[in-house]
N, C-alpha and C. Protein backbone atom coordinates (compact mmCIF):
# COMPACT_ATOMS: atom_id res chain seq x y z
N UNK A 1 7.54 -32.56 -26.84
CA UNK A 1 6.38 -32.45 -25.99
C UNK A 1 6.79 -31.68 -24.74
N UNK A 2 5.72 -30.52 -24.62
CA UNK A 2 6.36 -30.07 -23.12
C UNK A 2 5.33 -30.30 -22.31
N UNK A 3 5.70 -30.95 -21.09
CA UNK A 3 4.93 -31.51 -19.93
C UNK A 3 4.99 -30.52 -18.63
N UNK A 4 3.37 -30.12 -17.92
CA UNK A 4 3.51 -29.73 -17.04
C UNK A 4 3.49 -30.47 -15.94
N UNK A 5 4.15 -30.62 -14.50
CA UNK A 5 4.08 -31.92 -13.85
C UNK A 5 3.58 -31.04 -12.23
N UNK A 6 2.95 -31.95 -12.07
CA UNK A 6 2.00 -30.91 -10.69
C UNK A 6 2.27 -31.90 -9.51
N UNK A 7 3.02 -31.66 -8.03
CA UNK A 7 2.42 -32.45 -6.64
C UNK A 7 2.11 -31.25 -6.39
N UNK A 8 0.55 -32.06 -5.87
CA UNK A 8 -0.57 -30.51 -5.99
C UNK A 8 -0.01 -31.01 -3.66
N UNK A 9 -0.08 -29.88 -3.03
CA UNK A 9 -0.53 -29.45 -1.62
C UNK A 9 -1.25 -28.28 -1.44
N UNK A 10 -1.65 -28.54 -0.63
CA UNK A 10 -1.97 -26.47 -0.07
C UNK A 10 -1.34 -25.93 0.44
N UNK A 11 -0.18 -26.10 1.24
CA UNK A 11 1.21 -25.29 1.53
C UNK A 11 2.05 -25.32 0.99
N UNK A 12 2.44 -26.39 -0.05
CA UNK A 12 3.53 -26.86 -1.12
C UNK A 12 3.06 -27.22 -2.02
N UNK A 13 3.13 -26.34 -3.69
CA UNK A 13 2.23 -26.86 -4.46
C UNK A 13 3.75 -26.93 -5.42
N UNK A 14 4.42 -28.21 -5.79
CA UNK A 14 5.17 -28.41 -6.32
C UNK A 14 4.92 -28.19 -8.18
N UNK A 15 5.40 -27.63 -8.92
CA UNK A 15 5.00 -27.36 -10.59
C UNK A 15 6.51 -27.72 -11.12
N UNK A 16 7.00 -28.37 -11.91
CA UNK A 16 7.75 -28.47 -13.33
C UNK A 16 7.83 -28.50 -14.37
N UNK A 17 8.17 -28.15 -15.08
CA UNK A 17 7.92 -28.08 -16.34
C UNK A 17 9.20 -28.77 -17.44
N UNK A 18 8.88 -29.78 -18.24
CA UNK A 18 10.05 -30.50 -19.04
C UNK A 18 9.54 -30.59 -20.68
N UNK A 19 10.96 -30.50 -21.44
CA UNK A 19 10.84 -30.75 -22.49
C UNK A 19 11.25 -31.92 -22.81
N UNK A 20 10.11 -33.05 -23.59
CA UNK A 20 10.77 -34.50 -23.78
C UNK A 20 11.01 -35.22 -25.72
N UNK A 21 11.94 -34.58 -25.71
CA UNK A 21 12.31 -35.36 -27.49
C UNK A 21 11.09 -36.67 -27.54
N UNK A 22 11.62 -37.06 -28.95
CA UNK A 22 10.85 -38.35 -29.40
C UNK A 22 11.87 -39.17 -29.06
N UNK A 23 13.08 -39.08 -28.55
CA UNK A 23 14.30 -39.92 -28.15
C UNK A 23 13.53 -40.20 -26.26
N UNK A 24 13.20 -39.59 -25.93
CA UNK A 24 12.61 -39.18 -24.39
C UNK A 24 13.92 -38.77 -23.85
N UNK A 25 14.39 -38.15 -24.47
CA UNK A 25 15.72 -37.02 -23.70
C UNK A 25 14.88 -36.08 -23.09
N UNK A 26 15.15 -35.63 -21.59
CA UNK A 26 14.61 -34.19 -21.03
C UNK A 26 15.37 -33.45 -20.83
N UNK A 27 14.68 -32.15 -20.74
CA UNK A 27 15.37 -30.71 -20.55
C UNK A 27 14.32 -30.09 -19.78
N UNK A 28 14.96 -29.80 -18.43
CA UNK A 28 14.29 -28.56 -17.38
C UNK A 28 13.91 -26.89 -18.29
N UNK A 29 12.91 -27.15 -18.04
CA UNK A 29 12.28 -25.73 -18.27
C UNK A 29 12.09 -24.71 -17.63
N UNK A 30 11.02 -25.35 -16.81
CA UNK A 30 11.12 -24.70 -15.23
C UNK A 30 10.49 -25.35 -14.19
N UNK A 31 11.27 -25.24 -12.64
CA UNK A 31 10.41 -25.23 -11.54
C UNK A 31 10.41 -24.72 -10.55
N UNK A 32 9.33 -24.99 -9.64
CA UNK A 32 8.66 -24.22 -8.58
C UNK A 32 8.00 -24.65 -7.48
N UNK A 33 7.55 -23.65 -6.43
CA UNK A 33 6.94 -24.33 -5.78
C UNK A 33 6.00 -23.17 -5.34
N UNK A 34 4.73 -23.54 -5.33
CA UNK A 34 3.63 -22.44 -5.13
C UNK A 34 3.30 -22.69 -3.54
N UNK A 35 3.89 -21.53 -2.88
CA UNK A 35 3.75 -21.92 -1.39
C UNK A 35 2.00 -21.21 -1.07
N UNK A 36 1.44 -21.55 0.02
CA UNK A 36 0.51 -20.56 0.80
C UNK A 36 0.35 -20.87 2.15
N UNK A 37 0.05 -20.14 3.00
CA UNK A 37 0.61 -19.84 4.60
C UNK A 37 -0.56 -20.50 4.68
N UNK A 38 -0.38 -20.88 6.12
CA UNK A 38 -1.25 -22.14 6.56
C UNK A 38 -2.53 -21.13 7.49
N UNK A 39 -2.46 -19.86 7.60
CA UNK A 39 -3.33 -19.20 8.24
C UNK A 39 -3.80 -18.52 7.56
N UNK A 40 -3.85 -18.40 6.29
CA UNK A 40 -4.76 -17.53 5.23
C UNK A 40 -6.03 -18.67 4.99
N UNK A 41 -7.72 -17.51 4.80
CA UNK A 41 -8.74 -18.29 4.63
C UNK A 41 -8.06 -19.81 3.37
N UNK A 42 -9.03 -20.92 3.26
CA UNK A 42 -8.51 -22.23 2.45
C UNK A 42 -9.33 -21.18 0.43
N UNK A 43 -9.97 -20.54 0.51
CA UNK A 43 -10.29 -20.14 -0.55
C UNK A 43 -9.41 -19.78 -0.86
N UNK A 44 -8.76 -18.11 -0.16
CA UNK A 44 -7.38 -17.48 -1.13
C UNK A 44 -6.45 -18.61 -0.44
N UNK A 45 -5.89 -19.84 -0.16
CA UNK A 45 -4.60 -20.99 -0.86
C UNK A 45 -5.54 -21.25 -1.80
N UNK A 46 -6.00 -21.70 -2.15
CA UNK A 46 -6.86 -22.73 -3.44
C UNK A 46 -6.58 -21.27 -4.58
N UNK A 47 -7.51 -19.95 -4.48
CA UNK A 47 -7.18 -18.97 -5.64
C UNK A 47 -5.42 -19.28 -5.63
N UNK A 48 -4.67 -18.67 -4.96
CA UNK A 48 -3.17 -18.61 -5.11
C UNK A 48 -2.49 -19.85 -5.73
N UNK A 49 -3.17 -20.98 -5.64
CA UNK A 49 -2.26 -21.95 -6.00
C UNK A 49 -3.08 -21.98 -7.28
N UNK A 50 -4.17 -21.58 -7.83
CA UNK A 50 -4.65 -21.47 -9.42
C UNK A 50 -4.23 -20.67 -9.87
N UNK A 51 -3.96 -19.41 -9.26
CA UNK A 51 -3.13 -18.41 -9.93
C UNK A 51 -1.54 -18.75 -10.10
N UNK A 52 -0.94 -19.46 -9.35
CA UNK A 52 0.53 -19.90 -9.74
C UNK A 52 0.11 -21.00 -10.73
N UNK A 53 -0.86 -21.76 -10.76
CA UNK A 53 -0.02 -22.65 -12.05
C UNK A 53 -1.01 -22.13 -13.07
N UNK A 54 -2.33 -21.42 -13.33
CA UNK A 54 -2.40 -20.30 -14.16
C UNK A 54 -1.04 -20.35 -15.27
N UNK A 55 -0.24 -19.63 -14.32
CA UNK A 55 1.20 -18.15 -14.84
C UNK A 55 1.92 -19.38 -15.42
N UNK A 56 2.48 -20.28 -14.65
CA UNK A 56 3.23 -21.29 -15.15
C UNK A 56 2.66 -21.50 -16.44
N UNK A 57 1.42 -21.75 -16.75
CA UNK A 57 0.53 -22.86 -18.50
C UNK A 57 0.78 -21.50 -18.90
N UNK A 58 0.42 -20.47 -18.49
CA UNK A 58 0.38 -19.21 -19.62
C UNK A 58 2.12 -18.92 -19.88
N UNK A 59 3.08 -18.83 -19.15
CA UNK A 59 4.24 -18.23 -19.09
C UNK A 59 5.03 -19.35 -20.42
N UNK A 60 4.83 -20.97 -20.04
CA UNK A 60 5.24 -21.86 -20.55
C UNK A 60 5.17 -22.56 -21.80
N UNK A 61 3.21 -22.49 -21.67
CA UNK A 61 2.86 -23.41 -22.60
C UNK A 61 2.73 -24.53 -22.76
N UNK A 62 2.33 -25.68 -21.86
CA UNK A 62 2.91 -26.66 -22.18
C UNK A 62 1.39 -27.47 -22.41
N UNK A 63 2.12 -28.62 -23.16
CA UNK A 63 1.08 -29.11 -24.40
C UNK A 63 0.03 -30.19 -23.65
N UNK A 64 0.67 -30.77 -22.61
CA UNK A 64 -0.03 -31.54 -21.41
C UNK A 64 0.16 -31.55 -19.42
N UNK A 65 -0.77 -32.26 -18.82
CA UNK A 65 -0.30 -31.80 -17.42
C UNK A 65 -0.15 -33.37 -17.14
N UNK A 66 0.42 -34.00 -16.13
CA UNK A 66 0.67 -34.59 -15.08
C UNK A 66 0.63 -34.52 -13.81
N UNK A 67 -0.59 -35.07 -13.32
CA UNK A 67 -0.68 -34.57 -11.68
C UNK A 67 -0.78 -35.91 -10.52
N UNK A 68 -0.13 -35.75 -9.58
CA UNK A 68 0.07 -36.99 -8.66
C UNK A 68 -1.88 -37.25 -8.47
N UNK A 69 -1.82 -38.62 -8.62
CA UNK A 69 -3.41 -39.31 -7.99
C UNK A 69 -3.04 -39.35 -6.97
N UNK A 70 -4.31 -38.94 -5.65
CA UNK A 70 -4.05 -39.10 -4.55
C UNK A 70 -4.30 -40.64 -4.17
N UNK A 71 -3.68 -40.93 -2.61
CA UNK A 71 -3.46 -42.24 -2.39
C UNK A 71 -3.94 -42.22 -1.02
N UNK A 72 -4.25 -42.98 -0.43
CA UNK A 72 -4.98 -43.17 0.88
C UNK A 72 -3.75 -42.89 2.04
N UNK A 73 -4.23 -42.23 2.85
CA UNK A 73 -3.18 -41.51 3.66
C UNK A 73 -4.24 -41.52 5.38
N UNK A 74 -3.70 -41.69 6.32
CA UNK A 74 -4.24 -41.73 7.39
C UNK A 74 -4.35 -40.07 8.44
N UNK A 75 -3.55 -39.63 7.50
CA UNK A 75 -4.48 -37.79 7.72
C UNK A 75 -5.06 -37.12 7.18
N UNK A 76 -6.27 -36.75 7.28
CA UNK A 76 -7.59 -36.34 7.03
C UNK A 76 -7.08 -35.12 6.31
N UNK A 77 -6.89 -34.64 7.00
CA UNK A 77 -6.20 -32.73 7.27
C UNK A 77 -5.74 -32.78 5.66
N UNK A 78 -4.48 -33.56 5.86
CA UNK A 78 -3.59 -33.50 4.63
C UNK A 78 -3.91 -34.35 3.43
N UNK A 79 -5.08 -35.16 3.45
CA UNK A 79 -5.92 -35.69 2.04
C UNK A 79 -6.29 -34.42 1.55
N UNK A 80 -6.65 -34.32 2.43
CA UNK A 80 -8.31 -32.72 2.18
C UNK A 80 -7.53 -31.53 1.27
N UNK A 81 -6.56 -31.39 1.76
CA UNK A 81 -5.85 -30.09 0.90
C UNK A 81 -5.04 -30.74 -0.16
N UNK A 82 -4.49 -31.71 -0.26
CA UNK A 82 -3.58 -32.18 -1.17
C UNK A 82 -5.38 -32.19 -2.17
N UNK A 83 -6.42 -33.16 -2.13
CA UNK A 83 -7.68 -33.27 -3.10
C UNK A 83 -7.69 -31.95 -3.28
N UNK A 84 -8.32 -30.88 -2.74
CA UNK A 84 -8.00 -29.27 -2.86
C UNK A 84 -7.30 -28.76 -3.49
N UNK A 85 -6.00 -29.02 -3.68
CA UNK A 85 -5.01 -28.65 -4.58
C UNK A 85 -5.00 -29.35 -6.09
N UNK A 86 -5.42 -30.40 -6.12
CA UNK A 86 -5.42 -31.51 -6.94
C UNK A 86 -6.61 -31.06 -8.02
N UNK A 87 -7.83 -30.64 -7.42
CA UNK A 87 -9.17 -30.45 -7.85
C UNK A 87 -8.54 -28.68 -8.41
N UNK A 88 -8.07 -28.19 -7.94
CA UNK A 88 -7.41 -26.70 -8.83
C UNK A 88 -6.98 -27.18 -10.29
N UNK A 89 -5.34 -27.68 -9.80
CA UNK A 89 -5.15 -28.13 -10.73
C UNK A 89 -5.73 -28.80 -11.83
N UNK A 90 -6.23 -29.27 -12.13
CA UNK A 90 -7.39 -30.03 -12.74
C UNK A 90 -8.03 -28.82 -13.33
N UNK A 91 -8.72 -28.03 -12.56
CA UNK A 91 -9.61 -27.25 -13.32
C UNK A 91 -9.00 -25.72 -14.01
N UNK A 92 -7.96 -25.91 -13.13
CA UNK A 92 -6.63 -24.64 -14.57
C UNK A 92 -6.14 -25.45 -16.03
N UNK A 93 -5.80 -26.64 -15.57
CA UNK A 93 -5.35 -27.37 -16.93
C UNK A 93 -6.86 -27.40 -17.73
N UNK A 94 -7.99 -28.02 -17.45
CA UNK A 94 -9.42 -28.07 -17.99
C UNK A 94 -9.42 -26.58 -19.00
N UNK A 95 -8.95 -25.59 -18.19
CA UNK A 95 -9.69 -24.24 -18.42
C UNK A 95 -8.65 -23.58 -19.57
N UNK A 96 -7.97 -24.58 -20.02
CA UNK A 96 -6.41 -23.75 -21.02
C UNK A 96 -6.99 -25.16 -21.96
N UNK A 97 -7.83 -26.07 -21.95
CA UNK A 97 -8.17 -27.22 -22.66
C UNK A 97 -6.70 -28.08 -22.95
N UNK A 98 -5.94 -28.58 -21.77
CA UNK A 98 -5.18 -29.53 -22.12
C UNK A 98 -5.51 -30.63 -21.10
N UNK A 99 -4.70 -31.87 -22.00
CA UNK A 99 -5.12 -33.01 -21.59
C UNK A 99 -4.54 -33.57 -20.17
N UNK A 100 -4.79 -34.46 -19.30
CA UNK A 100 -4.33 -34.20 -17.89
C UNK A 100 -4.40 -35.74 -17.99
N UNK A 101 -2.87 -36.43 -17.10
CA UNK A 101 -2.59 -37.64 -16.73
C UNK A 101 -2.58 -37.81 -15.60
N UNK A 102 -3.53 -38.69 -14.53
CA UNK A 102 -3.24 -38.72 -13.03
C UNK A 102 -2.60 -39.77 -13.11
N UNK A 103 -1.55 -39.99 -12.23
CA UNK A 103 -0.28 -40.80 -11.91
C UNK A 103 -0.43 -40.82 -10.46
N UNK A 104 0.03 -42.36 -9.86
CA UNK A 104 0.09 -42.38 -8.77
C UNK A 104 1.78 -42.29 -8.17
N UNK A 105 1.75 -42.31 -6.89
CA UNK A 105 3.46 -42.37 -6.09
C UNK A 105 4.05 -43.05 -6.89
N UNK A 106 3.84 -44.46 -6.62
CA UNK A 106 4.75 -45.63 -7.08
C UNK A 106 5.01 -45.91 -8.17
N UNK A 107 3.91 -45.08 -9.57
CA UNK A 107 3.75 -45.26 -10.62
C UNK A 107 5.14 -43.91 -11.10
N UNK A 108 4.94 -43.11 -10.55
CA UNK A 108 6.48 -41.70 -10.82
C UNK A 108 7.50 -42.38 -10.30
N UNK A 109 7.19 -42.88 -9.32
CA UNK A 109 8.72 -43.36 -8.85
C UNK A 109 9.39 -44.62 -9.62
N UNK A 110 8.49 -45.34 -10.06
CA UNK A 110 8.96 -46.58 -11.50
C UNK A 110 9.91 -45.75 -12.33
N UNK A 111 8.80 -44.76 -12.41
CA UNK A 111 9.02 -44.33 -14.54
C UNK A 111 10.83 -43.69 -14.16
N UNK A 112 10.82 -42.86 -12.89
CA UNK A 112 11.90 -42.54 -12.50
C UNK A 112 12.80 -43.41 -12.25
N UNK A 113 13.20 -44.14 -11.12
CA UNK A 113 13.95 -44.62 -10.27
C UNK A 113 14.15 -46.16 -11.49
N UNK A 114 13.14 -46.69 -12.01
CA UNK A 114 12.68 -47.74 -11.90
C UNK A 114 12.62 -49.05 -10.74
N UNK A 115 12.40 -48.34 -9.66
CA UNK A 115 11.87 -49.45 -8.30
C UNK A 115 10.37 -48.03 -7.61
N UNK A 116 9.01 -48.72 -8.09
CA UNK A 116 8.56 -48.14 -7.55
C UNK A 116 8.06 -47.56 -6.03
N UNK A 117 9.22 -48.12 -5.27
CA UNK A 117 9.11 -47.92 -3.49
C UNK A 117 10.35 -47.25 -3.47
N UNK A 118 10.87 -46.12 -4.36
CA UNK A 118 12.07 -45.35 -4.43
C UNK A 118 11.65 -44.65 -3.19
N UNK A 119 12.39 -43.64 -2.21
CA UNK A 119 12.72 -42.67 -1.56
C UNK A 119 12.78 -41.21 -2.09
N UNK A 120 12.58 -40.55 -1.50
CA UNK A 120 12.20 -39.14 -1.82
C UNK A 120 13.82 -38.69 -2.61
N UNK A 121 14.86 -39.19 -1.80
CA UNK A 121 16.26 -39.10 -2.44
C UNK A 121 16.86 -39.49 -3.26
N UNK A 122 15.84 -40.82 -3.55
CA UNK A 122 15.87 -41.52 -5.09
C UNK A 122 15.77 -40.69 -6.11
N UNK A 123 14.79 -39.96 -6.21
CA UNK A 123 14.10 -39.60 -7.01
C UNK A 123 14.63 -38.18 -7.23
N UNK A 124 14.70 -37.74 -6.46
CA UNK A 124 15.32 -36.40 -6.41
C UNK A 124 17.16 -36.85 -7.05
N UNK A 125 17.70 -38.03 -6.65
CA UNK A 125 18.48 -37.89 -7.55
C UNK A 125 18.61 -37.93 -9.14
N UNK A 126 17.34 -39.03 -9.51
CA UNK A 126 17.24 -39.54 -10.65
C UNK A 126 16.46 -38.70 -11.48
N UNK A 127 15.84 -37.17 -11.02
CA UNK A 127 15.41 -36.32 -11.70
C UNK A 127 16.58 -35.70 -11.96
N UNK A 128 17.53 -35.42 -11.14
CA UNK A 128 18.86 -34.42 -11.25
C UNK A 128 19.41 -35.16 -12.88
N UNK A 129 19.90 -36.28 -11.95
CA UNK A 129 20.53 -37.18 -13.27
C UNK A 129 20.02 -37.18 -15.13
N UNK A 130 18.88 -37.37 -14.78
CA UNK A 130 17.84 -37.51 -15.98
C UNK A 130 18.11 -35.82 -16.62
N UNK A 131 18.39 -34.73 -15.84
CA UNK A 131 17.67 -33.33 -16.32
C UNK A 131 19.37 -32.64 -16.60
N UNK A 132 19.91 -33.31 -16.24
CA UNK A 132 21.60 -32.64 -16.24
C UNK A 132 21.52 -31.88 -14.67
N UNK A 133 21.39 -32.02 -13.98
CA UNK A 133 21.36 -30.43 -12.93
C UNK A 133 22.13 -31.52 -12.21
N UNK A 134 23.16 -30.48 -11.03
CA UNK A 134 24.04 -30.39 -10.22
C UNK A 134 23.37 -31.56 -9.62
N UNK A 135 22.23 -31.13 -8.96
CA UNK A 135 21.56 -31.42 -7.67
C UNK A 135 19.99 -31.24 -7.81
N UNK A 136 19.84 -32.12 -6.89
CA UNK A 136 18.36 -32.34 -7.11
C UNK A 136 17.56 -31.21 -6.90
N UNK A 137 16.34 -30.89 -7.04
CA UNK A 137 15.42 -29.43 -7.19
C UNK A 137 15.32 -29.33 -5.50
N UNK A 138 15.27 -28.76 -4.86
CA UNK A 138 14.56 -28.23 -3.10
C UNK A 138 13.85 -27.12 -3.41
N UNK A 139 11.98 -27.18 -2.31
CA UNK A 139 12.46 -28.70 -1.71
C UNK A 139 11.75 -29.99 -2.72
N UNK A 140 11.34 -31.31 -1.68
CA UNK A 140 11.36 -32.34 -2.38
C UNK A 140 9.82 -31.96 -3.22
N UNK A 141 9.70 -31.19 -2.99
CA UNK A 141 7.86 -31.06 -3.95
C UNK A 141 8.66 -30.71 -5.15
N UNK A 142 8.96 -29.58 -5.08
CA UNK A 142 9.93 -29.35 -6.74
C UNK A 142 10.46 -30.76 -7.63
N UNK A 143 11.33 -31.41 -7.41
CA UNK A 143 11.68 -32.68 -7.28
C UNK A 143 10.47 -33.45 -7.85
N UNK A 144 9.44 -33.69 -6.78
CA UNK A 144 8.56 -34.67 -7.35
C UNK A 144 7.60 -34.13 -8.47
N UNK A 145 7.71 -32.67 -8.69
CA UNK A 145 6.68 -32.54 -9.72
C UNK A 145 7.24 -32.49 -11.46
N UNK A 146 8.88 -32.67 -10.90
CA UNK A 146 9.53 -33.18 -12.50
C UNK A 146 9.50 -34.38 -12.63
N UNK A 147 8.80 -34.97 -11.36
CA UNK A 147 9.32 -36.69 -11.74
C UNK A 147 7.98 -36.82 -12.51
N UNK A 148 6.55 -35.97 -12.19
CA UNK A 148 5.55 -36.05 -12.94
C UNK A 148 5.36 -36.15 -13.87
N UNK A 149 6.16 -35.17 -14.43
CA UNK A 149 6.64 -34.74 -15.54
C UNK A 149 6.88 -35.70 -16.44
N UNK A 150 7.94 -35.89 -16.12
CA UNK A 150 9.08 -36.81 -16.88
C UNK A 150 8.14 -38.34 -16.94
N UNK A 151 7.07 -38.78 -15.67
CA UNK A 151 6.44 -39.91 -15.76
C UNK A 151 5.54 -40.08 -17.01
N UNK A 152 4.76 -38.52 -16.92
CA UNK A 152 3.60 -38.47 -17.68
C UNK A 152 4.13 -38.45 -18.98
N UNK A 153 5.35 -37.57 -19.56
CA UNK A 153 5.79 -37.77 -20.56
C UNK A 153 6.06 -38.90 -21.27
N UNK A 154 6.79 -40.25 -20.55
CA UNK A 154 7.21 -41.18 -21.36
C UNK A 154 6.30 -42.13 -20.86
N UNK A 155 5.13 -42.27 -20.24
CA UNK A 155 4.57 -42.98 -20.24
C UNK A 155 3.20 -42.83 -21.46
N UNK A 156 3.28 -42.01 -21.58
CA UNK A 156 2.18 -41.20 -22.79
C UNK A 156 2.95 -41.18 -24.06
N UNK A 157 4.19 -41.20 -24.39
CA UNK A 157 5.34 -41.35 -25.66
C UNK A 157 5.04 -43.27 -25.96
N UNK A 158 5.48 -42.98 -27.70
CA UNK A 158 5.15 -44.34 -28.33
C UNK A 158 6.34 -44.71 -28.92
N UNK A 159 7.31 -44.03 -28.72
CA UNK A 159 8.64 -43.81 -29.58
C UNK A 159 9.65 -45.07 -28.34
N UNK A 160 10.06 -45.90 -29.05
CA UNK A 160 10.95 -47.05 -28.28
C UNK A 160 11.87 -46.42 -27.61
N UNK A 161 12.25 -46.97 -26.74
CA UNK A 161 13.54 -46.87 -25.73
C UNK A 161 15.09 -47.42 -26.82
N UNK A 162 15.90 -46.58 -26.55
CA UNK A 162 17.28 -47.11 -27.05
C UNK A 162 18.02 -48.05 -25.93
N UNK A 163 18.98 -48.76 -26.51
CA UNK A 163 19.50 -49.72 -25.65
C UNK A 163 18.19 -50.78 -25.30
N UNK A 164 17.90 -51.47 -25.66
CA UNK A 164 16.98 -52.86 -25.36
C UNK A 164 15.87 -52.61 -24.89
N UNK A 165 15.31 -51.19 -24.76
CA UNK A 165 13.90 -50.64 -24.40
C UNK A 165 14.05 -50.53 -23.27
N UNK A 166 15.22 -49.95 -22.52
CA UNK A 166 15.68 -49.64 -21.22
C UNK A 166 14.63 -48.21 -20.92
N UNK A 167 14.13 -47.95 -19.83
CA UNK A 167 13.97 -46.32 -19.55
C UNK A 167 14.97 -45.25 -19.32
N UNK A 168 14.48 -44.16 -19.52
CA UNK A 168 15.78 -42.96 -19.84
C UNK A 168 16.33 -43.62 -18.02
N UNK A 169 15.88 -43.32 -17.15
CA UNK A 169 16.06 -43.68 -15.60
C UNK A 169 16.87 -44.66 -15.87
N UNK A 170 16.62 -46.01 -16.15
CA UNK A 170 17.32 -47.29 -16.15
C UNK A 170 18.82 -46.77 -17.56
N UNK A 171 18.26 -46.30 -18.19
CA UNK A 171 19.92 -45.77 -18.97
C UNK A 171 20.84 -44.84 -18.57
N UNK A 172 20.06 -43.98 -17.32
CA UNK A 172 21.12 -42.74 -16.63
C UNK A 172 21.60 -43.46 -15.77
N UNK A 173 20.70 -44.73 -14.76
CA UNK A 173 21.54 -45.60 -14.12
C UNK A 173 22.74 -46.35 -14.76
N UNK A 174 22.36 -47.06 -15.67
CA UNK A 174 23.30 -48.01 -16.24
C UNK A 174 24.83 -47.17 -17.10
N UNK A 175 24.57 -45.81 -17.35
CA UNK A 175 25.37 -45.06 -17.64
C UNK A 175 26.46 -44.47 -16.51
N UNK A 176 25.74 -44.47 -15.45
CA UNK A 176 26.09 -44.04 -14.38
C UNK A 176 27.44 -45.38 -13.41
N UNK A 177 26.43 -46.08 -13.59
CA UNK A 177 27.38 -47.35 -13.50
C UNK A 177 28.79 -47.81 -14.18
N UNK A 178 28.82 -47.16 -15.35
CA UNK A 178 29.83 -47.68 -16.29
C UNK A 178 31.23 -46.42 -15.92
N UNK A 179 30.48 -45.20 -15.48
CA UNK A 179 31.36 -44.19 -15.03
C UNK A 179 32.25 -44.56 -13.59
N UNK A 180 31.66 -45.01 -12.75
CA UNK A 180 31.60 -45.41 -11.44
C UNK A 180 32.86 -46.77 -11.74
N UNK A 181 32.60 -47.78 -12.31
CA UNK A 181 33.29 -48.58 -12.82
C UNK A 181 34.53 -48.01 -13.38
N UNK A 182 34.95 -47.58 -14.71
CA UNK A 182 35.74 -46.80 -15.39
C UNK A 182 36.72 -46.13 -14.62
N UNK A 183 35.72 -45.18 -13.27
CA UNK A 183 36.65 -44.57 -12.32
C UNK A 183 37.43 -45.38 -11.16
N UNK A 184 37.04 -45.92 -10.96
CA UNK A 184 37.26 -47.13 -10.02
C UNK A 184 38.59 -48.24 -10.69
N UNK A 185 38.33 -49.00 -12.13
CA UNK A 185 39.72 -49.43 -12.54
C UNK A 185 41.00 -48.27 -13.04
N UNK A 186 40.52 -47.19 -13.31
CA UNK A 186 41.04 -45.96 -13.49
C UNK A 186 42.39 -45.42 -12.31
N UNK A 187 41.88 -45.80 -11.00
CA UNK A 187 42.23 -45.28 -9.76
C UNK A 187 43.55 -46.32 -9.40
């Protein structure tokens, strides 16, 4: 399954793209971040950020989207364009006829971290971890739109977890742990 994973903004429009086995192993495909200047009319950001993830579904392909649900936020300003960005998205995925998962914060940061009140550094590690990469994606929009990804993917997958129905997250941890350990009586 390849998943497109969207944190929609209007100055930071975070896009990833993952490939997820029936094992829910991932592999980075691609990501990005669809910037637009904060002094251009709000129509051309809204065209520009449909035209970047446009290129992404056409360049990619991918078979479904994942896009952050917005969440109640005490700036107006920054609801308004994040819904703006959100309401694009939506209607590029609509317009290629694929199916679209809204996911909230805490709900990506579970499927990831598994503690859904993870940190932006959480997550950004546990996408690294999960995807093989050095280091986490910059900036953190990149980051959060694989965690979309990766949420919408295995939360939408029917195929069991290995190891006791652990999540891939909770098995890169617990893998991670055993290294950490290993190195440690090792030393």
């Amino acid at each position: 399954m390849r998943v497109l994973g969207i944190d929609p903004g209007l100055t930071r429009c975070g896009i990833g793209i993952v490939d997820v086995s029936p094992t829910r192993t991932a592999t980075l495909v691609y990501v990005g971040v669809i910037r637009t200047e904060p002094g251009l009319p709000l129509e051309q950001r809204l065209q520009a950020i449909a035209v970047g993830i446009a290129q992404a579904v056409d360049e990619f392909g991918p078979t479904a989207v994942g896009i952050e649900r917005m969440f109640a936020q005490h700036n107006l300003r920054t609801v308004m364009g994040t819904a703006q960005a959100s309401g694009v998205a939506l209607q590029v995925a609509a317009s290629r006829g694929l199916s679209v998962g809204l996911h909230t914060p805490s709900e990506v940061k579970a499927a990831v971290t598994g503690y859904g009140s993870a940190d932006k550094r959480q997550v950004g590690a546990m996408v690294a971890r999960v995807l093989g990469l050095a280091a986490a994606p910059k900036p953190a929009d990149a980051a959060d739109a694989l965690a979309i990804a990766l949420c919408h993917a295995w939360k939408g997958s029917t195929v069991v977890f290995a190891e006791g129905d652990l999540t891939p997250a909770q098995l890169a941890w617990q893998r991670a742990a055993r290294t950490a350990v290993g190195q440690r009586m090792s030393s």
